[in-house]
N, C-alpha and C. Protein backbone atom coordinates (compact mmCIF):
# COMPACT_ATOMS: atom_id res chain seq x y z
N UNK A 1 -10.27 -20.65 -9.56
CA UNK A 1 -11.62 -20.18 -9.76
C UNK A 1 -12.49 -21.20 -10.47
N UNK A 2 -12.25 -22.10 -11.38
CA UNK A 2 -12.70 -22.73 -12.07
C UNK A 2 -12.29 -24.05 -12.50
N UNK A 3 -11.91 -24.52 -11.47
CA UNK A 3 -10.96 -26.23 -11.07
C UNK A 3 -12.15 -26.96 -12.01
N UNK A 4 -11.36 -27.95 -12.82
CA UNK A 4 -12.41 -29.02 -13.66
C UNK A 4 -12.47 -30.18 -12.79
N UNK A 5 -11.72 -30.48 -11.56
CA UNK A 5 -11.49 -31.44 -10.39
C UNK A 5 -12.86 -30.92 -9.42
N UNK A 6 -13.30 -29.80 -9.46
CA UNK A 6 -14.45 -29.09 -8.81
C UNK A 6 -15.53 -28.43 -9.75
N UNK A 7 -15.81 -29.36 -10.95
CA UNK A 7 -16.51 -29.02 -11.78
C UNK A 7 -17.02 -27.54 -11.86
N UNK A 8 -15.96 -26.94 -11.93
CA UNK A 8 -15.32 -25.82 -12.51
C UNK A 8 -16.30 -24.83 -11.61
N UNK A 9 -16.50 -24.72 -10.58
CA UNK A 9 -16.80 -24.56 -9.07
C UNK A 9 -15.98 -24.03 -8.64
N UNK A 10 -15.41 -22.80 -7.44
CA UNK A 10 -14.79 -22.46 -6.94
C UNK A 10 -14.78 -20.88 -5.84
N UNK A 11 -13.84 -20.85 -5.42
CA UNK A 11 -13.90 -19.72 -4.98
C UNK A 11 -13.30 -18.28 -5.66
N UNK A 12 -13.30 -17.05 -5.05
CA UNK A 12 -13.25 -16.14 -5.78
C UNK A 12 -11.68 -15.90 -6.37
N UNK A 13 -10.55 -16.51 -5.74
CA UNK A 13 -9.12 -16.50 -6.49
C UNK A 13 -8.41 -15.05 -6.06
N UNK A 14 -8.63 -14.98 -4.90
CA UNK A 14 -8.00 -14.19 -4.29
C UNK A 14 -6.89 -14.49 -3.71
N UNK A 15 -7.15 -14.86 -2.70
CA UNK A 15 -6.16 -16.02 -2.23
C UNK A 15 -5.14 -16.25 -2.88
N UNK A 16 -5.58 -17.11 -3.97
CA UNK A 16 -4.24 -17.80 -5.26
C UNK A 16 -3.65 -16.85 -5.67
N UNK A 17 -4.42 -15.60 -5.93
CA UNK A 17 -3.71 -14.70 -6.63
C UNK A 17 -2.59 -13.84 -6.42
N UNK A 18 -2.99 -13.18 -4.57
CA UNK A 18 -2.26 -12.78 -4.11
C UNK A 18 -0.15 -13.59 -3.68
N UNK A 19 -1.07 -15.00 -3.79
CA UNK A 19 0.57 -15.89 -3.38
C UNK A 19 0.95 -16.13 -4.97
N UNK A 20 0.32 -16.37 -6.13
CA UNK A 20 1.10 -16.31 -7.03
C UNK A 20 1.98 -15.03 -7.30
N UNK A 21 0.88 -13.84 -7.20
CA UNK A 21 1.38 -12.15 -7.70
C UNK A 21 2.62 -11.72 -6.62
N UNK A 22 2.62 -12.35 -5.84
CA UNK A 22 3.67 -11.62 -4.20
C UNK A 22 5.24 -12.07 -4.94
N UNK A 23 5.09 -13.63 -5.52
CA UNK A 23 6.36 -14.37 -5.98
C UNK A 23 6.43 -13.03 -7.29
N UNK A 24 5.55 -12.87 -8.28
CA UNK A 24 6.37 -12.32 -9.53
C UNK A 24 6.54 -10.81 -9.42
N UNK A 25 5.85 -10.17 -8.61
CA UNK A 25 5.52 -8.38 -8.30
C UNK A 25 5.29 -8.35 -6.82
N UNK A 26 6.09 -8.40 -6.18
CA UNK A 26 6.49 -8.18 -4.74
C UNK A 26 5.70 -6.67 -4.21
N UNK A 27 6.20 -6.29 -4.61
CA UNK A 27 6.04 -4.49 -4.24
C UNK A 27 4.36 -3.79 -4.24
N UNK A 28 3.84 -4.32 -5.84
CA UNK A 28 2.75 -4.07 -6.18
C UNK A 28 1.51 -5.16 -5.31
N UNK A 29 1.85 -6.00 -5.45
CA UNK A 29 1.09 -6.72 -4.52
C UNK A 29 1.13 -6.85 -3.05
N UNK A 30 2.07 -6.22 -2.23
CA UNK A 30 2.24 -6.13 -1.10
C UNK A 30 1.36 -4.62 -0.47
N UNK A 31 1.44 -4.13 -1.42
CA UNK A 31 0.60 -3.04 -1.26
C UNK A 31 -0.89 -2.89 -1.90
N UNK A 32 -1.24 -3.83 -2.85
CA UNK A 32 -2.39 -4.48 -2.80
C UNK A 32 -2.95 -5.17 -1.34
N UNK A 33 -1.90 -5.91 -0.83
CA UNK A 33 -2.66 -6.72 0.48
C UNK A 33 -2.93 -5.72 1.72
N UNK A 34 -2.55 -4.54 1.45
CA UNK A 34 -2.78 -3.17 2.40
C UNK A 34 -3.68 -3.07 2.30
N UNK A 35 -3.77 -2.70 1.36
CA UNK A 35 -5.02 -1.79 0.78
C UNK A 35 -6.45 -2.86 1.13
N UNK A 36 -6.16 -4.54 1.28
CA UNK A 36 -7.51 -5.34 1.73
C UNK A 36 -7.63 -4.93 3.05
N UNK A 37 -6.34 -5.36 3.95
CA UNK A 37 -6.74 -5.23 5.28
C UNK A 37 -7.09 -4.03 5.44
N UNK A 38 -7.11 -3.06 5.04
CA UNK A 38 -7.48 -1.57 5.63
C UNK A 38 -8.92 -1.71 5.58
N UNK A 39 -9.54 -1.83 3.92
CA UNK A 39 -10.79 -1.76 3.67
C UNK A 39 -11.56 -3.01 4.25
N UNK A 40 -10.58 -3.83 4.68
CA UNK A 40 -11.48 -4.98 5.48
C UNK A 40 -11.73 -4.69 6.93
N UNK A 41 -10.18 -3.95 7.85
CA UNK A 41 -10.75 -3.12 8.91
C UNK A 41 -11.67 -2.27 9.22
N UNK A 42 -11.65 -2.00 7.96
CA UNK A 42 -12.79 -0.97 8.53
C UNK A 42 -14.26 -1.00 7.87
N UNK A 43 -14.71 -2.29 6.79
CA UNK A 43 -15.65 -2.62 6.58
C UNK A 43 -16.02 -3.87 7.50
N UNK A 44 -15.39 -4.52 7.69
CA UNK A 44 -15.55 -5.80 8.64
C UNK A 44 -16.22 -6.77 7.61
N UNK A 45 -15.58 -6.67 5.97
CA UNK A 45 -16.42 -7.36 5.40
C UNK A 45 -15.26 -7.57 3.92
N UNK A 46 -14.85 -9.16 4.44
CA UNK A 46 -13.84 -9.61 3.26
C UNK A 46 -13.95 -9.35 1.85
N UNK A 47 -15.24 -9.53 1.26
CA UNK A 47 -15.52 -8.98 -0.24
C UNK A 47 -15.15 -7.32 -0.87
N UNK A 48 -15.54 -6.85 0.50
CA UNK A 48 -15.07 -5.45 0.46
C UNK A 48 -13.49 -5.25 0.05
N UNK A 49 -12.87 -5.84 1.01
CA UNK A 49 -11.27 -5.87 0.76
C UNK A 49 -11.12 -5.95 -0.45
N UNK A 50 -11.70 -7.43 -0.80
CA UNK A 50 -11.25 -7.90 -2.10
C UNK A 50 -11.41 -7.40 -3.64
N UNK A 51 -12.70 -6.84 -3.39
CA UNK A 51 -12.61 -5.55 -4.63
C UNK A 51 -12.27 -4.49 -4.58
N UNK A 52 -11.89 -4.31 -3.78
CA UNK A 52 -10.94 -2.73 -3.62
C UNK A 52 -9.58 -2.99 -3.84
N UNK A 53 -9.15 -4.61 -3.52
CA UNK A 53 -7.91 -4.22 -3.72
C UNK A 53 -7.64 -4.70 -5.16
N UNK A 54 -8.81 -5.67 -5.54
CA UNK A 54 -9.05 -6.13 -7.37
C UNK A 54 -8.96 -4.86 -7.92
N UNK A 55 -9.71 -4.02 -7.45
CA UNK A 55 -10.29 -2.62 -8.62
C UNK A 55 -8.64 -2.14 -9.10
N UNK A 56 -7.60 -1.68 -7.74
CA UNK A 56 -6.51 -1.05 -7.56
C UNK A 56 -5.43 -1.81 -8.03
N UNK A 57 -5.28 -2.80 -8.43
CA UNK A 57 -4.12 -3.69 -8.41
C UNK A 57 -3.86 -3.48 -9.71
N UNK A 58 -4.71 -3.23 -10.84
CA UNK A 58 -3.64 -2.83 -12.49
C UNK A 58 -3.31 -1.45 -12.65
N UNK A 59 -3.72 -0.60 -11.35
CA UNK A 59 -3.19 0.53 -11.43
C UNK A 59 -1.65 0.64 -10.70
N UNK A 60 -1.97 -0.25 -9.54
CA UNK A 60 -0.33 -0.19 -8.78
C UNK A 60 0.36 -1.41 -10.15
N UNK A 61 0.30 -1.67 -10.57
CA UNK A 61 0.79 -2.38 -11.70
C UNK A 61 1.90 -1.35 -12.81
N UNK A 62 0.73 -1.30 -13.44
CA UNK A 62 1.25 -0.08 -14.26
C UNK A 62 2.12 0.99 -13.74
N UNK A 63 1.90 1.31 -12.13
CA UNK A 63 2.58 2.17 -11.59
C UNK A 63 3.76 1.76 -11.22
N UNK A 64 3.98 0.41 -10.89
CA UNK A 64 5.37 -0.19 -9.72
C UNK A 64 5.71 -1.37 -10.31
N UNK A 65 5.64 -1.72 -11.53
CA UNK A 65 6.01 -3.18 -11.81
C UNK A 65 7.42 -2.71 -12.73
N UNK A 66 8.09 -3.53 -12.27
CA UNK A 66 9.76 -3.40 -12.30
C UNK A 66 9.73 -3.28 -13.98
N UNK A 67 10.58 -2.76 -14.37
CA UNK A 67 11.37 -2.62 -16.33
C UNK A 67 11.25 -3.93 -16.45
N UNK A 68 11.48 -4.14 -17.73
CA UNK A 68 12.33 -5.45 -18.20
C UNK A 68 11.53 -6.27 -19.25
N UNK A 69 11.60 -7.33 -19.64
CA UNK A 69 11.27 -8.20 -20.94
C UNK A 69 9.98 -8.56 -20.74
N UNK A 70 9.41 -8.86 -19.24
CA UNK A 70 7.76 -8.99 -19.30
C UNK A 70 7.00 -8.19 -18.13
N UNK A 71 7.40 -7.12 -18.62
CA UNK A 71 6.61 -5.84 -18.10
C UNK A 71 4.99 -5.91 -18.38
N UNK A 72 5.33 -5.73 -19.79
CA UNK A 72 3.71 -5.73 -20.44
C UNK A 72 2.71 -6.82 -20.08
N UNK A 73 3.42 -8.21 -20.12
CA UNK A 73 2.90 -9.25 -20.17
C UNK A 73 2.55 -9.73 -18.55
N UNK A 74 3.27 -9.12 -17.39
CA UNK A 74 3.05 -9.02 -15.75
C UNK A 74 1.58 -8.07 -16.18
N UNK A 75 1.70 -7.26 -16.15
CA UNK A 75 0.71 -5.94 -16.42
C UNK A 75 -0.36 -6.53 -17.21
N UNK A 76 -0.44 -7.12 -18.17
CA UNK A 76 -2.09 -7.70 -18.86
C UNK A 76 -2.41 -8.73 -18.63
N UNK A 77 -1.57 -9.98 -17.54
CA UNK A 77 -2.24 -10.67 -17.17
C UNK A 77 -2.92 -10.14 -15.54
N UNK A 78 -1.84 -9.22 -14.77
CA UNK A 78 -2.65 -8.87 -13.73
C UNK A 78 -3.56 -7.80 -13.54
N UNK A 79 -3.91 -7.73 -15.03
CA UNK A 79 -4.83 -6.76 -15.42
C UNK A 79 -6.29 -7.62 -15.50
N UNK A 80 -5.87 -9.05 -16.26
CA UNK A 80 -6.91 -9.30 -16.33
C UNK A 80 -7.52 -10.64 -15.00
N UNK A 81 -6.57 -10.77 -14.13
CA UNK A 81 -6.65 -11.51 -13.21
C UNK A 81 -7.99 -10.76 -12.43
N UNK A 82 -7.31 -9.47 -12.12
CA UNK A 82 -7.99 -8.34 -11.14
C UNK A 82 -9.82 -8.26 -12.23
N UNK A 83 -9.85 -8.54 -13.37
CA UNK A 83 -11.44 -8.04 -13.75
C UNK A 83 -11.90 -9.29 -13.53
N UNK A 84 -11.22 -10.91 -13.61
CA UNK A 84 -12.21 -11.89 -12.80
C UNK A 84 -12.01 -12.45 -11.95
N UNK A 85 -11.58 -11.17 -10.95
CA UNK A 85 -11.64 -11.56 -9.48
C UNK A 85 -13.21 -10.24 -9.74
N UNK A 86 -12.57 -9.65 -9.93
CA UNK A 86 -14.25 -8.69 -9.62
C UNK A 86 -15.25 -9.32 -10.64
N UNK A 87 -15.77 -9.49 -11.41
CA UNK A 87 -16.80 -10.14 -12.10
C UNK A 87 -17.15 -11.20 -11.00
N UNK A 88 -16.28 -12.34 -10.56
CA UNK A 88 -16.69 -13.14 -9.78
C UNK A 88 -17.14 -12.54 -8.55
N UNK A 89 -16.74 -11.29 -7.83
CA UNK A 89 -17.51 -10.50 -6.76
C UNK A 89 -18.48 -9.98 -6.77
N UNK A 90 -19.41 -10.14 -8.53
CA UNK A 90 -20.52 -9.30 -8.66
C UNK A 90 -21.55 -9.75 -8.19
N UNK A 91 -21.98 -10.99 -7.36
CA UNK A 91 -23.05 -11.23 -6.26
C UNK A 91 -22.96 -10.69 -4.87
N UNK A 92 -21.63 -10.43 -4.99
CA UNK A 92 -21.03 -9.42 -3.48
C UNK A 92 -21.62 -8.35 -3.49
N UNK A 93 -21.21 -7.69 -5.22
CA UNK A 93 -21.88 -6.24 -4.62
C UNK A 93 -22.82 -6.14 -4.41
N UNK A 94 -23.71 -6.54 -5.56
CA UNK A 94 -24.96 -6.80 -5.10
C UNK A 94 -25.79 -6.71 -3.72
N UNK A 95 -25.26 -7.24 -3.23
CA UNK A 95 -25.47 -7.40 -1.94
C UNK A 95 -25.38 -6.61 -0.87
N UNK A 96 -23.69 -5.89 -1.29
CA UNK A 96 -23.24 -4.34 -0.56
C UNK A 96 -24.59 -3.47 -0.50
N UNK A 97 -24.83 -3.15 -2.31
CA UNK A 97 -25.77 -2.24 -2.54
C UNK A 97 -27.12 -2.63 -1.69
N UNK A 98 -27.79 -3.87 -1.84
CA UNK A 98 -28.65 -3.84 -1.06
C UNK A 98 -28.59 -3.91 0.86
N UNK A 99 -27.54 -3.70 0.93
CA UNK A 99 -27.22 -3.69 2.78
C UNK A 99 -27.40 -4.97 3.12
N UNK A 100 -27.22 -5.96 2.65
CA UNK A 100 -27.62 -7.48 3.04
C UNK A 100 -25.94 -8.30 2.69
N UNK A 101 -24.96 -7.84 2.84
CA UNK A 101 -23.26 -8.65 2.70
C UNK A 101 -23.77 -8.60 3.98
N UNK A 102 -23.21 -9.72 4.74
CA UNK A 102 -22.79 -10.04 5.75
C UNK A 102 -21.19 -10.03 6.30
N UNK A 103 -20.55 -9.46 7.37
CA UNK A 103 -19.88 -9.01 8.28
C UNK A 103 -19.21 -9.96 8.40
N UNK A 104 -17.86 -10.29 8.36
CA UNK A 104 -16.99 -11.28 8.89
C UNK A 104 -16.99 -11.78 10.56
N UNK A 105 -16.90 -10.26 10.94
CA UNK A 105 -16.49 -10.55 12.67
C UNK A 105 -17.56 -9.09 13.16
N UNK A 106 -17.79 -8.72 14.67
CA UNK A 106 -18.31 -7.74 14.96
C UNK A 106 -19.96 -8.37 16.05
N UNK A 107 -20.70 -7.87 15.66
CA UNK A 107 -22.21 -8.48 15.83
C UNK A 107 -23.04 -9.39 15.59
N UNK A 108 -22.34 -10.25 14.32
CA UNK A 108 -22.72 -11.25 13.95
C UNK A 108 -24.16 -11.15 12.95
N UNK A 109 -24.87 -9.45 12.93
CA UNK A 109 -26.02 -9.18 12.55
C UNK A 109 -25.35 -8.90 10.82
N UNK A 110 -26.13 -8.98 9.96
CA UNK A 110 -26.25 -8.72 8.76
C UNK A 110 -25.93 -7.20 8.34
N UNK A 111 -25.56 -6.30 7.49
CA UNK A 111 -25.77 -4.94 7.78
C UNK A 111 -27.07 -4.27 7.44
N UNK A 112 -27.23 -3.43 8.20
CA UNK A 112 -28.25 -2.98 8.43
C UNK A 112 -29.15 -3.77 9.47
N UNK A 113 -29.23 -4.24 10.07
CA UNK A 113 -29.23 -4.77 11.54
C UNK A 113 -30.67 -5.81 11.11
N UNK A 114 -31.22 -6.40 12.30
CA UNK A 114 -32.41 -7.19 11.82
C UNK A 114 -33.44 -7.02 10.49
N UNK A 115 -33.74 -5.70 11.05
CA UNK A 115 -35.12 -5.80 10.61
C UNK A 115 -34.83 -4.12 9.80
N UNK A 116 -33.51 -4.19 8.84
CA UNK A 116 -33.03 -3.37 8.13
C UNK A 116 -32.51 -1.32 8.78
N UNK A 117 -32.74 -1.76 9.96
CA UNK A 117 -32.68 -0.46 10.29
C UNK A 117 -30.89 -0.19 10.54
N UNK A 118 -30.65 1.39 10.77
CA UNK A 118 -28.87 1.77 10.45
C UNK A 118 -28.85 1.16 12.31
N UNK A 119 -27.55 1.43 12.31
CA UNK A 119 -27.64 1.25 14.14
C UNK A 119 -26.57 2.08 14.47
């Protein structure tokens, strides 16, 4: 998210997060990556995924992350992974709210179509 090689520039750390979190919490994060493609199927809109599955991921945490010596410490860092992946999505929503995110795949139109109308 914040490479000093990319003057601390970056993208939202989704990505990274999911291939770091899959190696240490298999289970919880595999069902995090559900939970994107669903809300990305059926929003047609990657940011969407990605905070839905940010919002959900310290709850499947807390819920499915294995016993043992760094329970707590799995759990408050992917607690706090998941609030700046969403903080960094907060020009996304933005955007949701105003009907102006743009669509991955589909029509290629903006939502809410040209000239703001539903379709």
């Amino acid at each position: 998210m914040f490479s000093p090689w990319a003057r601390f520039k970056g993208g939202r750390g989704v990505a990274t997060s999911l291939g770091v979190f899959l190696g240490v919490v298999t289970v919880p994060t595999a069902i995090a990556l559900g939970i994107w493609i669903l809300l990305f199927a059926v929003s047609r809109r990657v940011s969407v995924g990605s905070i839905g599955a940010a919002f959900t991921y310290p709850f499947l945490l807390v819920w499915l992350a294995p016993a043992g010596p760094y329970r707590l410490a799995v759990i408050a860092v992917g607690g706090v992974v998941a609030l700046l992946i969403l903080v960094r999505h907060i020009p996304n929503m933005k955007r949701l709210l105003q009907g102006t995110e743009p669509a991955l795949v589909g029509s290629g139109r903006r939502a809410g179509g040209p000239n703001g109308e539903s379709s």
